[in-house]
Protein backbone atom coordinates (compact mmCIF):
# COMPACT_ATOMS: atom_id res chain seq x y z
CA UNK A 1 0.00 0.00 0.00
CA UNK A 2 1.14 2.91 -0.58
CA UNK A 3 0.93 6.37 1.38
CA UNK A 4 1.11 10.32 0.25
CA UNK A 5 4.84 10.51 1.36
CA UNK A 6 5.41 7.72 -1.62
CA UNK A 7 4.14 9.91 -4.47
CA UNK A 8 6.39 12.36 -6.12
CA UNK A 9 4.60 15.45 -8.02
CA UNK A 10 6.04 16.07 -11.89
CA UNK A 11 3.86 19.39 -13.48
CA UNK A 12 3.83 19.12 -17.35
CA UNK A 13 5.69 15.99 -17.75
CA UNK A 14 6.35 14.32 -21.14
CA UNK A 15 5.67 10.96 -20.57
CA UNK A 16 6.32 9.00 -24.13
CA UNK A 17 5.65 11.68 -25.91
CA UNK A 18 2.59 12.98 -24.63
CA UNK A 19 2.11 16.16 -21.62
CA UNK A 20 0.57 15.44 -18.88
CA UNK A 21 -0.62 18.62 -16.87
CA UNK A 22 0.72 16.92 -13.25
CA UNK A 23 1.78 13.45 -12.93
CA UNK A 24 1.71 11.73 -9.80
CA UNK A 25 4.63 8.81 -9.55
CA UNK A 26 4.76 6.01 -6.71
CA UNK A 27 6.90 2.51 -7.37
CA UNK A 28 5.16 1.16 -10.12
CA UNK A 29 1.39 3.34 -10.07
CA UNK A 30 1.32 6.26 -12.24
CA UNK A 31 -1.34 8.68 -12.26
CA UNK A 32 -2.00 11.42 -14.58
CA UNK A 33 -4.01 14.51 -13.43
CA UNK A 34 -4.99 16.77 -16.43
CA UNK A 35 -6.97 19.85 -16.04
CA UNK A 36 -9.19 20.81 -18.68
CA UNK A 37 -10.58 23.99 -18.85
CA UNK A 38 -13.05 23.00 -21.23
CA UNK A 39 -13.97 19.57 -22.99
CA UNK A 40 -11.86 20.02 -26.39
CA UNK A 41 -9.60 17.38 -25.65
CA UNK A 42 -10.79 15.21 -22.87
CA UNK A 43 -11.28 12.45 -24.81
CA UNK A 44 -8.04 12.04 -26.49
CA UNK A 45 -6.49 13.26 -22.95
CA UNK A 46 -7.69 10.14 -21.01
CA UNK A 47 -7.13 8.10 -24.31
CA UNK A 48 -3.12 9.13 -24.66
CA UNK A 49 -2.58 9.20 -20.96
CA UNK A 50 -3.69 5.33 -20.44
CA UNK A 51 -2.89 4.35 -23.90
CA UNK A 52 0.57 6.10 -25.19
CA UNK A 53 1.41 7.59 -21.92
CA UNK A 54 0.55 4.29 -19.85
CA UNK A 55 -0.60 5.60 -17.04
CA UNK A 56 -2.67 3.60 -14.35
CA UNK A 57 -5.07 6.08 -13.45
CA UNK A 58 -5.98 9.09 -14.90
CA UNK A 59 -7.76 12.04 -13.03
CA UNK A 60 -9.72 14.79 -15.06
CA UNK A 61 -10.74 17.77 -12.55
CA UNK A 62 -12.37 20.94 -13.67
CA UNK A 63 -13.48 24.08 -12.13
CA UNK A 64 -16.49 24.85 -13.97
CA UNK A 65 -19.76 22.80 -13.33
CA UNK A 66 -21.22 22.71 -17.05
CA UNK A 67 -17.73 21.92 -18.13
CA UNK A 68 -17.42 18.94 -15.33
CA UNK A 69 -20.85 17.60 -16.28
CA UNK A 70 -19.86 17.67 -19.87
CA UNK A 71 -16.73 15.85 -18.52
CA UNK A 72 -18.59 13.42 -16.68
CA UNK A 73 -20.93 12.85 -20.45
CA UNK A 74 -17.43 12.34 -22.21
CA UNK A 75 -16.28 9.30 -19.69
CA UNK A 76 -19.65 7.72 -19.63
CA UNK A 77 -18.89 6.82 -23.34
CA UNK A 78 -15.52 5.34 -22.90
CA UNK A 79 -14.98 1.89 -23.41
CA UNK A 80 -14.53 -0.24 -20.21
CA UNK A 81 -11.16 -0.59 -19.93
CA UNK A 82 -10.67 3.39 -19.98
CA UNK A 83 -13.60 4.35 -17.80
CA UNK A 84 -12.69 2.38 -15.31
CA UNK A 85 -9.44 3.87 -14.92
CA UNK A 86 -10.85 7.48 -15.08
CA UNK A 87 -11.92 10.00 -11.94
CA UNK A 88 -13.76 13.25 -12.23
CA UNK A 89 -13.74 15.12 -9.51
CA UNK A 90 -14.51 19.03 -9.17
CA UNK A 91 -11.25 21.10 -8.84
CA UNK A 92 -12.40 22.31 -5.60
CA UNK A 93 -12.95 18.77 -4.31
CA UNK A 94 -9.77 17.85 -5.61
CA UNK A 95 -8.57 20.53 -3.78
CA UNK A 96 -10.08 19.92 -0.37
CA UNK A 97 -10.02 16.12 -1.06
CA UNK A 98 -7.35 14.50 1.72
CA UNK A 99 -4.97 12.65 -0.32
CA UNK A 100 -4.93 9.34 1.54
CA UNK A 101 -8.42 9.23 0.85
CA UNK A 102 -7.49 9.59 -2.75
CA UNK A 103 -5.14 7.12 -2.75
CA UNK A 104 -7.29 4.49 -0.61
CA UNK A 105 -10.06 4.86 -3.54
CA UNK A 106 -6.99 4.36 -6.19
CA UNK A 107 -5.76 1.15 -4.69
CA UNK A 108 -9.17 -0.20 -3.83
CA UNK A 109 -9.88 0.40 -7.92
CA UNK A 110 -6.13 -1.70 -8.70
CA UNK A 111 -7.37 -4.37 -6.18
CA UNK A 112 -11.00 -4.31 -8.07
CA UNK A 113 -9.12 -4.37 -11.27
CA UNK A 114 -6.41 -6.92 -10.55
């Protein structure tokens, strides 16, 4: 398990070729958080990030609501394998959210997922 002292912060981080606005690094978990201030490229965001960028987890926040509900439209299409590795949380809630919480919903998802 792991605990907020394990992750390490990178902000705009090429990962194989792709920017991710902040990744989040711990052993062998990788999550990508990407801010979108509007829906443009959401899709092809959480797409890259899992897919080119192989990231475990991605995390989409935004600080508008129409723009998170639009969000929240966009990942309700995704197939399986890429919704279930996608978060959308408010930026706020983000914000306030404690990040062991975070993390406990993370690993409960890996242990879900295998």
């Amino acid at each position: 398990m792991f605990s907020i002292k394990d992750f390490s912060p990178q902000i705009d981080r090429d990962w194989n070729g792709k920017f991710v606005d902040v990744a989040l690094t711990a052993e062998d978990l990788l999550i990508a958080v990407e801010i979108q201030m509007n829906v443009t490229h959401t899709r092809d965001n959480i797409e890259k990030d899992i897919q080119i960028s192989e990231m475990d987890y991605v995390i989409i926040t935004a600080k508008d609501k129409k723009v998170l509900e639009d969000i929240e439209e966009i990942v309700s299409t995704l197939p399986d394998e890429l919704k279930s590795k996608t978060y959308v949380y408010s930026l706020s809630k983000l914000l306030k959210e404690d990040p062991r919480d975070l993390i406990d919903t993370i690993q409960r998802k890996v242990g879900e997922n295998g």
